[in-house]
C-alpha atoms as a PDB file:
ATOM      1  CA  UNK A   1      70.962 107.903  82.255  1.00  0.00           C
ATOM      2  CA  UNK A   2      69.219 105.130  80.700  1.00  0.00           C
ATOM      3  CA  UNK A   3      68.641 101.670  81.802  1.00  0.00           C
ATOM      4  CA  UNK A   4      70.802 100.568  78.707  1.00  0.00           C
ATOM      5  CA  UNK A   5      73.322 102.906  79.256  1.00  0.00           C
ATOM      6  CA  UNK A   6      73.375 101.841  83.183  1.00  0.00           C
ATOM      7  CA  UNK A   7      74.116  98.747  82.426  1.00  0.00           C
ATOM      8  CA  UNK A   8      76.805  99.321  79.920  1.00  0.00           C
ATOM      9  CA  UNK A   9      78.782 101.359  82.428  1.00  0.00           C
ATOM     10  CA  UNK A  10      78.320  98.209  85.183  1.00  0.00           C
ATOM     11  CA  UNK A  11      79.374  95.554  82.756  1.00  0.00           C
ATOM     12  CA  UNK A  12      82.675  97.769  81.219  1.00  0.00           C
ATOM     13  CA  UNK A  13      83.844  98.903  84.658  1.00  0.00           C
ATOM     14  CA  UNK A  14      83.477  94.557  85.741  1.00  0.00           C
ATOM     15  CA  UNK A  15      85.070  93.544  82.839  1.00  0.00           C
ATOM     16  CA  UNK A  16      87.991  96.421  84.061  1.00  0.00           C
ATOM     17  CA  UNK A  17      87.679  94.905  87.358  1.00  0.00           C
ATOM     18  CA  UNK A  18      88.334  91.039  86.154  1.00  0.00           C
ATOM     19  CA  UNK A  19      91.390  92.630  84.187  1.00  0.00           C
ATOM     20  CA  UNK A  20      92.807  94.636  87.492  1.00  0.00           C
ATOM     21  CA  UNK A  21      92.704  91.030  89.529  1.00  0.00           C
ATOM     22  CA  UNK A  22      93.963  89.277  86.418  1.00  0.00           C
ATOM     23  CA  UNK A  23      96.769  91.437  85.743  1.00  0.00           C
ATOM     24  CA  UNK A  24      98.083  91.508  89.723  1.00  0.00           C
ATOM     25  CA  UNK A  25      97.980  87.671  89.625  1.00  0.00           C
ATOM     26  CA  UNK A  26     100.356  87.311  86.154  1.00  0.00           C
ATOM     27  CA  UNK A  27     102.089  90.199  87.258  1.00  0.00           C
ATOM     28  CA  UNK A  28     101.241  92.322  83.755  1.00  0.00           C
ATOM     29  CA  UNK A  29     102.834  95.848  84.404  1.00  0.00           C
ATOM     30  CA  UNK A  30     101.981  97.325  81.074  1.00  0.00           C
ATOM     31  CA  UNK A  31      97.997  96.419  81.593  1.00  0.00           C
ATOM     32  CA  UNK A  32      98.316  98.068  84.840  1.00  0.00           C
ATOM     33  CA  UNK A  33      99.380 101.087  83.312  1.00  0.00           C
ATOM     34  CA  UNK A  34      96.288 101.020  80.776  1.00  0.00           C
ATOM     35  CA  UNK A  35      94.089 100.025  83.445  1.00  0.00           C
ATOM     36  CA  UNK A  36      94.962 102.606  86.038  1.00  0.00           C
ATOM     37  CA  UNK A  37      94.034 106.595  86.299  1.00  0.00           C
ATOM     38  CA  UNK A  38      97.532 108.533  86.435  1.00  0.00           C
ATOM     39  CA  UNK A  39      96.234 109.344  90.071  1.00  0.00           C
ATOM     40  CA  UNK A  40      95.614 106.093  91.076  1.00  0.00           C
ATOM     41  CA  UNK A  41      95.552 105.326  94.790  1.00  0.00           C
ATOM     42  CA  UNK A  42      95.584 101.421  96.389  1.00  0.00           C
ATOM     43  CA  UNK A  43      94.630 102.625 100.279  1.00  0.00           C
ATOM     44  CA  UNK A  44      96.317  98.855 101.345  1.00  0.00           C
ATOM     45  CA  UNK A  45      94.483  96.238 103.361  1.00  0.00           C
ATOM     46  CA  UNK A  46      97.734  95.225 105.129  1.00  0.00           C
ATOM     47  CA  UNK A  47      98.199  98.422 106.899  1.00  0.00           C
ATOM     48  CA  UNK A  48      96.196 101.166 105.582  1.00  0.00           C
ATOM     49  CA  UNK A  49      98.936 102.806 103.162  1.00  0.00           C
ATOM     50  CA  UNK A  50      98.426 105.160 100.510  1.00  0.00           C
ATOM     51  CA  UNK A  51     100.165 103.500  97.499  1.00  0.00           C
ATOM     52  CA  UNK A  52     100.559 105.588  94.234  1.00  0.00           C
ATOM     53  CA  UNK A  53     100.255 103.590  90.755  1.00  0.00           C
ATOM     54  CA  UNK A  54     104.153 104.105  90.420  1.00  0.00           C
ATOM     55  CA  UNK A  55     104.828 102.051  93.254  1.00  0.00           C
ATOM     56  CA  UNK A  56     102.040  99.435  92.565  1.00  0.00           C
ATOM     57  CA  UNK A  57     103.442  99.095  88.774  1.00  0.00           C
ATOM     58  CA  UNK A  58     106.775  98.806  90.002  1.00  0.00           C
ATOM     59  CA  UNK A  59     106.686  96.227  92.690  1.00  0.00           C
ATOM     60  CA  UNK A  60     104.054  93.974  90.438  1.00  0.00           C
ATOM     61  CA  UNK A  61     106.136  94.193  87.760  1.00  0.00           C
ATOM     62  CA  UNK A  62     109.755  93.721  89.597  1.00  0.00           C
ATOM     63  CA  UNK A  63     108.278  90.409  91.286  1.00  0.00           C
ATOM     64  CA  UNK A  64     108.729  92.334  95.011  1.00  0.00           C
ATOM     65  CA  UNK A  65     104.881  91.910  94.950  1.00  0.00           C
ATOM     66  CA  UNK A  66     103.148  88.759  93.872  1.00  0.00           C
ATOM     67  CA  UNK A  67      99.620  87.870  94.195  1.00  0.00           C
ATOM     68  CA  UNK A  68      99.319  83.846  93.726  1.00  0.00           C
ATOM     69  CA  UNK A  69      95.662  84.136  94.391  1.00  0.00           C
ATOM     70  CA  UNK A  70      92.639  86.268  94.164  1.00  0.00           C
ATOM     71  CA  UNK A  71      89.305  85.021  94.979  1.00  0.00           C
ATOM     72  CA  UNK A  72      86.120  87.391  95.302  1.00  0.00           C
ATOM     73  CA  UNK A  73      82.975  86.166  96.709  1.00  0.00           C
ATOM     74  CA  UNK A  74      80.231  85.716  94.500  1.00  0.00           C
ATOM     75  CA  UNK A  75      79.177  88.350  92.505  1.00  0.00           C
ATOM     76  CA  UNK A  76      80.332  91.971  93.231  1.00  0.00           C
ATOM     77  CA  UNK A  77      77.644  95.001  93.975  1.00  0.00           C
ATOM     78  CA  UNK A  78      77.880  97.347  91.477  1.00  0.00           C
ATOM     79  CA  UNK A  79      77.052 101.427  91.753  1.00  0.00           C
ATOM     80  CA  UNK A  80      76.828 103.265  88.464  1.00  0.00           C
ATOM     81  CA  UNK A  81      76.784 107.727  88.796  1.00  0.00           C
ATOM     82  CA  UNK A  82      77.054 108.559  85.357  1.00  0.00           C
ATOM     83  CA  UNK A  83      80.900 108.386  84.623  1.00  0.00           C
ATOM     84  CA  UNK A  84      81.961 106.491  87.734  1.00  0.00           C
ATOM     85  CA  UNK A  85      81.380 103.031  88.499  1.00  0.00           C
ATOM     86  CA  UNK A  86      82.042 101.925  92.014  1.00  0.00           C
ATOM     87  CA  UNK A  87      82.451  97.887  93.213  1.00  0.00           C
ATOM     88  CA  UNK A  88      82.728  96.333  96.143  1.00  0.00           C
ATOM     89  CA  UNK A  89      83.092  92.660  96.881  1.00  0.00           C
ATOM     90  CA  UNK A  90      84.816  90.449  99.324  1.00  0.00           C
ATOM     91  CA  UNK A  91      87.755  88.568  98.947  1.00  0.00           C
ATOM     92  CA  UNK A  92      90.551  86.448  99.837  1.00  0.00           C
ATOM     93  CA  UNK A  93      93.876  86.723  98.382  1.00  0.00           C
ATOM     94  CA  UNK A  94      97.278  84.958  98.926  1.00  0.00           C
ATOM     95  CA  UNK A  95     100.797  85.796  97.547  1.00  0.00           C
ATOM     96  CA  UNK A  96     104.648  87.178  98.566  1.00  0.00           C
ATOM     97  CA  UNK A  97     105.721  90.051  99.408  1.00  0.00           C
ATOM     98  CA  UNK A  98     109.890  90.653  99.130  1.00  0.00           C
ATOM     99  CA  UNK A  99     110.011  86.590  99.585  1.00  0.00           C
ATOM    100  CA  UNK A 100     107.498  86.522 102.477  1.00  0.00           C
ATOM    101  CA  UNK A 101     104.416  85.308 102.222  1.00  0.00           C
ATOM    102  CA  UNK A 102     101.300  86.783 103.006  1.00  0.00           C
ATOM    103  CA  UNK A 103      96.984  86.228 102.425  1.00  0.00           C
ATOM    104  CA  UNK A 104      94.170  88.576 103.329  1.00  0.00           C
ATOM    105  CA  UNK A 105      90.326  88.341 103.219  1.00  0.00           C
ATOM    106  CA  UNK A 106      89.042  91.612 102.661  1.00  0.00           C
ATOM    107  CA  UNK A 107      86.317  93.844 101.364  1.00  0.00           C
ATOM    108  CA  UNK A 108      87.521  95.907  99.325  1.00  0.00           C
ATOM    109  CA  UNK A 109      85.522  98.512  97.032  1.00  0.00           C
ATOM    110  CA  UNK A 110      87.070 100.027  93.495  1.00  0.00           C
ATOM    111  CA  UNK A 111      85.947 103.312  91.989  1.00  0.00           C
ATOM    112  CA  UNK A 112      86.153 103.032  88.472  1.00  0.00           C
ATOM    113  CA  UNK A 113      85.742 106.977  86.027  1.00  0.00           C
ATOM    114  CA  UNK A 114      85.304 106.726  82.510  1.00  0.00           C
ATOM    115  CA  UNK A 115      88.508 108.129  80.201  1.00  0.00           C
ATOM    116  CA  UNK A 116      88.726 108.547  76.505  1.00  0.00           C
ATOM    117  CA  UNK A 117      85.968 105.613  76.157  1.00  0.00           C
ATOM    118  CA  UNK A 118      87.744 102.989  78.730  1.00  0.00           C
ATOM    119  CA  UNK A 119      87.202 102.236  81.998  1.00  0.00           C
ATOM    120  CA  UNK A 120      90.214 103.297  84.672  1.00  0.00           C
ATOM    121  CA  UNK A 121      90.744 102.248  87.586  1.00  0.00           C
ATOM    122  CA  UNK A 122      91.191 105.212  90.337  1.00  0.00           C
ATOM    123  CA  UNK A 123      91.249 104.164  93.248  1.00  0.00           C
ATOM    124  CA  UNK A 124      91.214 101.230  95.266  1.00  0.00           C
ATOM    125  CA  UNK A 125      90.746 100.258  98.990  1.00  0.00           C
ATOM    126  CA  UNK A 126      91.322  97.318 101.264  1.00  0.00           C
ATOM    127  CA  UNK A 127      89.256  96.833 104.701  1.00  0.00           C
ATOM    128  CA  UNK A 128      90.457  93.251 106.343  1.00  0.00           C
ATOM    129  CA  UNK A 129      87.828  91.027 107.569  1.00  0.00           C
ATOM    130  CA  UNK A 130      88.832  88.677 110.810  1.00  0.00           C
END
């Protein structure tokens, strides 16, 4: 893999990245569904559950789940094996969940695989930092 190609692959799978926070935050269902594989797993930083994209799209997009914030620290580290990209940041976050509210820090890291020429999302994990 080239150096240009390398860097290709980092900068498409952070610009998916920016859209994944982006679209949690205004609560954009049909972006989530672009933007995630159909296997998508969130592993959750709340209490370690497995969450399918069905569930994700469906409680972002109901209003059950609602991100007011999300922050990351600084800029992200970014891995790049050929088709997969993986990131992995810190960050604090802030919203509702079914009327309560709720924030995190966390690190969290992303794995991002290359379909039909986009970057997708699948899979996503949560660690919470005290």
């Amino acid at each position: 893999m080239t150096t240009h190609t390398t860097t290709n692959a980092a900068a498409g799978a952070r610009a998916a990245d920016e859209k994944f926070f982006s679209s949690l935050v205004t609560a954009d269902a049909v972006s989530l569904i672009e933007l995630l594989t159909d296997d998508f797993v969130l592993v959750s930083v709340m209490d370690g559950a497995k969450i399918p994209k069905s569930e994700l799209v469906a409680a972002v997009g109901s209003g059950q789940l609602k991100f007011t914030t999300i922050d990351p620290a600084g800029d992200p580290t970014v891995r790049v094996h050929g088709t997969t990209v993986i990131i992995s940041n810190d960050t604090e976050m802030q919203g509702e969940f079914g009327g309560e509210s709720w924030e995190a820090k966390s690190r969290y890291t992303h794995v991002y695989v290359q379909q039909g020429g986009e970057w997708k999302l699948a899979s996503a994990q949560g660690t919470p930092l005290h």
